[in-house]
Protein backbone atom coordinates (compact mmCIF):
# COMPACT_ATOMS: atom_id res chain seq x y z
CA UNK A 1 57.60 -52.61 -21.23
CA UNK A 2 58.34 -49.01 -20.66
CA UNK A 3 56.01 -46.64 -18.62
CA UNK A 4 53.23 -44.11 -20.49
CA UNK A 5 55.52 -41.27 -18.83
CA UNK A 6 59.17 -42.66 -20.25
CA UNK A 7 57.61 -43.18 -23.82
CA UNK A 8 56.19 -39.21 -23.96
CA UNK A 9 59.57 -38.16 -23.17
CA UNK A 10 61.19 -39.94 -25.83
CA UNK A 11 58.56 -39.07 -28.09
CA UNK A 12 59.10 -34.81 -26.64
CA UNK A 13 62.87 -35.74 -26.65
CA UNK A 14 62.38 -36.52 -30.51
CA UNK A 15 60.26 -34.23 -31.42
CA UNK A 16 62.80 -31.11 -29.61
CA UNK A 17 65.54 -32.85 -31.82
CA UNK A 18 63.25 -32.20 -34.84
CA UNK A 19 63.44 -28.69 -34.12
CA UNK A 20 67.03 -28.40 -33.34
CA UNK A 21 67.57 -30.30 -37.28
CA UNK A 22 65.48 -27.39 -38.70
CA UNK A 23 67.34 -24.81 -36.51
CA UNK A 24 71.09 -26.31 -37.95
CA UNK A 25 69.33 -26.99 -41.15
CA UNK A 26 70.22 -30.32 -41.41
CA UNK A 27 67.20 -31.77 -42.94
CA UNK A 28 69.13 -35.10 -43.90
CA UNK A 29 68.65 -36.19 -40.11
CA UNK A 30 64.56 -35.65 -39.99
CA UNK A 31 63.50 -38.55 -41.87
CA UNK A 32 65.21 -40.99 -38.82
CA UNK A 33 63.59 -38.37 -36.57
CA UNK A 34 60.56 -38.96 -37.53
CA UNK A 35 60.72 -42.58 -37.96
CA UNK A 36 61.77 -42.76 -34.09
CA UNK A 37 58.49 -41.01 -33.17
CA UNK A 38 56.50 -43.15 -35.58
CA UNK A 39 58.32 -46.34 -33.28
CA UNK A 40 56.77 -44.92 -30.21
CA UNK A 41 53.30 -44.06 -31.46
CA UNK A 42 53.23 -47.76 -32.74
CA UNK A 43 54.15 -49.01 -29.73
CA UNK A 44 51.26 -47.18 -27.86
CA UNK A 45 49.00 -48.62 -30.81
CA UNK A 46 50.07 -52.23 -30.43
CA UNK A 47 49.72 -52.50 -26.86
CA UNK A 48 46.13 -50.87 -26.01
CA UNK A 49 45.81 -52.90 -22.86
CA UNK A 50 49.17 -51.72 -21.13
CA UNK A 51 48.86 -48.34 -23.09
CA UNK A 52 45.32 -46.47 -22.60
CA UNK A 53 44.09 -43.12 -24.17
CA UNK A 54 44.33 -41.64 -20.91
CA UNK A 55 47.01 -42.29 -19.30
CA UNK A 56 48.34 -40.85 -22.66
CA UNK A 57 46.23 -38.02 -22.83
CA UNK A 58 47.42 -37.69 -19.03
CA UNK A 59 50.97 -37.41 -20.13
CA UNK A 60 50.84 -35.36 -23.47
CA UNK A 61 49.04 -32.81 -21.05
CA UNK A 62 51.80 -32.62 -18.76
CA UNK A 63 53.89 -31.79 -21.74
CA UNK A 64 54.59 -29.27 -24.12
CA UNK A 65 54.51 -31.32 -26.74
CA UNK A 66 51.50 -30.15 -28.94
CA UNK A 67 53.21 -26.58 -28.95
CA UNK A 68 56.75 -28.19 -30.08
CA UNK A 69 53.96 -30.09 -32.90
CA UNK A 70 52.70 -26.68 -33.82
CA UNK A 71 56.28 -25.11 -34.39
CA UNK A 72 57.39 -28.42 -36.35
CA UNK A 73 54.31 -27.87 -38.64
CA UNK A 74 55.14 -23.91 -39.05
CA UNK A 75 58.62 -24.70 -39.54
CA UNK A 76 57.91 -27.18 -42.16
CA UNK A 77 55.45 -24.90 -44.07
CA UNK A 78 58.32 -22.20 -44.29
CA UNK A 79 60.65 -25.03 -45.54
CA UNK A 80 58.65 -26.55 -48.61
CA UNK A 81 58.31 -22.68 -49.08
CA UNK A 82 61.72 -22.25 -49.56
CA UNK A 83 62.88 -24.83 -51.45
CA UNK A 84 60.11 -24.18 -53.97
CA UNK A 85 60.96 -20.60 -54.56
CA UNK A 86 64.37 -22.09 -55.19
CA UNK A 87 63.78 -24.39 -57.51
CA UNK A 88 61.48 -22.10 -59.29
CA UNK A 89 64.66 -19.87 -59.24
CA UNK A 90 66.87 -23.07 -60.73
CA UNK A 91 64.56 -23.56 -63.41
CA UNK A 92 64.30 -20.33 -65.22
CA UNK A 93 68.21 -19.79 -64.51
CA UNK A 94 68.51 -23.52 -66.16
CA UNK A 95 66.04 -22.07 -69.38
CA UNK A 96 67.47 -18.69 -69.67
CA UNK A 97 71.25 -20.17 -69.71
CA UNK A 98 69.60 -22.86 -72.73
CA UNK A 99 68.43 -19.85 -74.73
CA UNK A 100 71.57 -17.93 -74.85
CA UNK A 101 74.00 -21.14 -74.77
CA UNK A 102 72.55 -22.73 -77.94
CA UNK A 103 71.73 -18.68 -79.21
CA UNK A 104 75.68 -18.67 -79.25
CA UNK A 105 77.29 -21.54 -80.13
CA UNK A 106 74.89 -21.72 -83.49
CA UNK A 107 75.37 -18.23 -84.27
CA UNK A 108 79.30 -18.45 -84.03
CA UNK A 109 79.83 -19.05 -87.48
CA UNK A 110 79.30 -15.38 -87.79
CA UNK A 111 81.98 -14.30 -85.79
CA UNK A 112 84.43 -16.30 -87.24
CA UNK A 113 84.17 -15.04 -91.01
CA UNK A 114 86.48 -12.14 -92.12
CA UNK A 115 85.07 -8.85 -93.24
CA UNK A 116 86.94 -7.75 -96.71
């Protein structure tokens, strides 16, 4: 088994890679992120003997890591955000395009006849 200390920093080491995904925006790479610090928190969960709150609490302390938490929640607020202003954008593009597509192609009957 792996030391308290080795685990934190792959859990800080995954948690900066988080960050670095929302900085490139490439989102399609947090879901694995975040499955690899889910690993290591079961680990500590499944081995309570070897694995005690303080000796965690110990390390987290000696790490930034609930800052780097802090920015990933932030970060993720802004996101959602985002991407539902978007799709609030999509949809009324998607309506407004509806009205005037069908608006046309029923009324172009009148465009076709000849005026004598």
């Amino acid at each position: 088994m792996e030391d308290t200390k080795t685990l934190v920093l792959k859990f800080r080491k995954k948690t900066l890679d988080i960050l670095n995904c929302f900085g490139d925006e490439s989102y399609e790479k947090l879901d694995g992120l975040f499955g690899e610090r889910e690993d290591i928190i079961k680990i500590f969960k499944d081995n309570p003997g070897f694995y005690t709150k303080d000796k965690i609490k110990d390390e987290l302390k000696n790490t930034d890591i609930m800052e780097l938490d802090a920015k990933i929640k932030e970060l993720t607020i802004e996101n959602i955000k985002e991407i539902k202003e978007k799709l609030v954008s999509i949809n009324k593009d998607k309506f407004i395009r509806g009205k005037y597509e069908t608006g046309f192609s029923g009324n172009s009957l009148f465009f076709n006849k000849k005026v004598y």
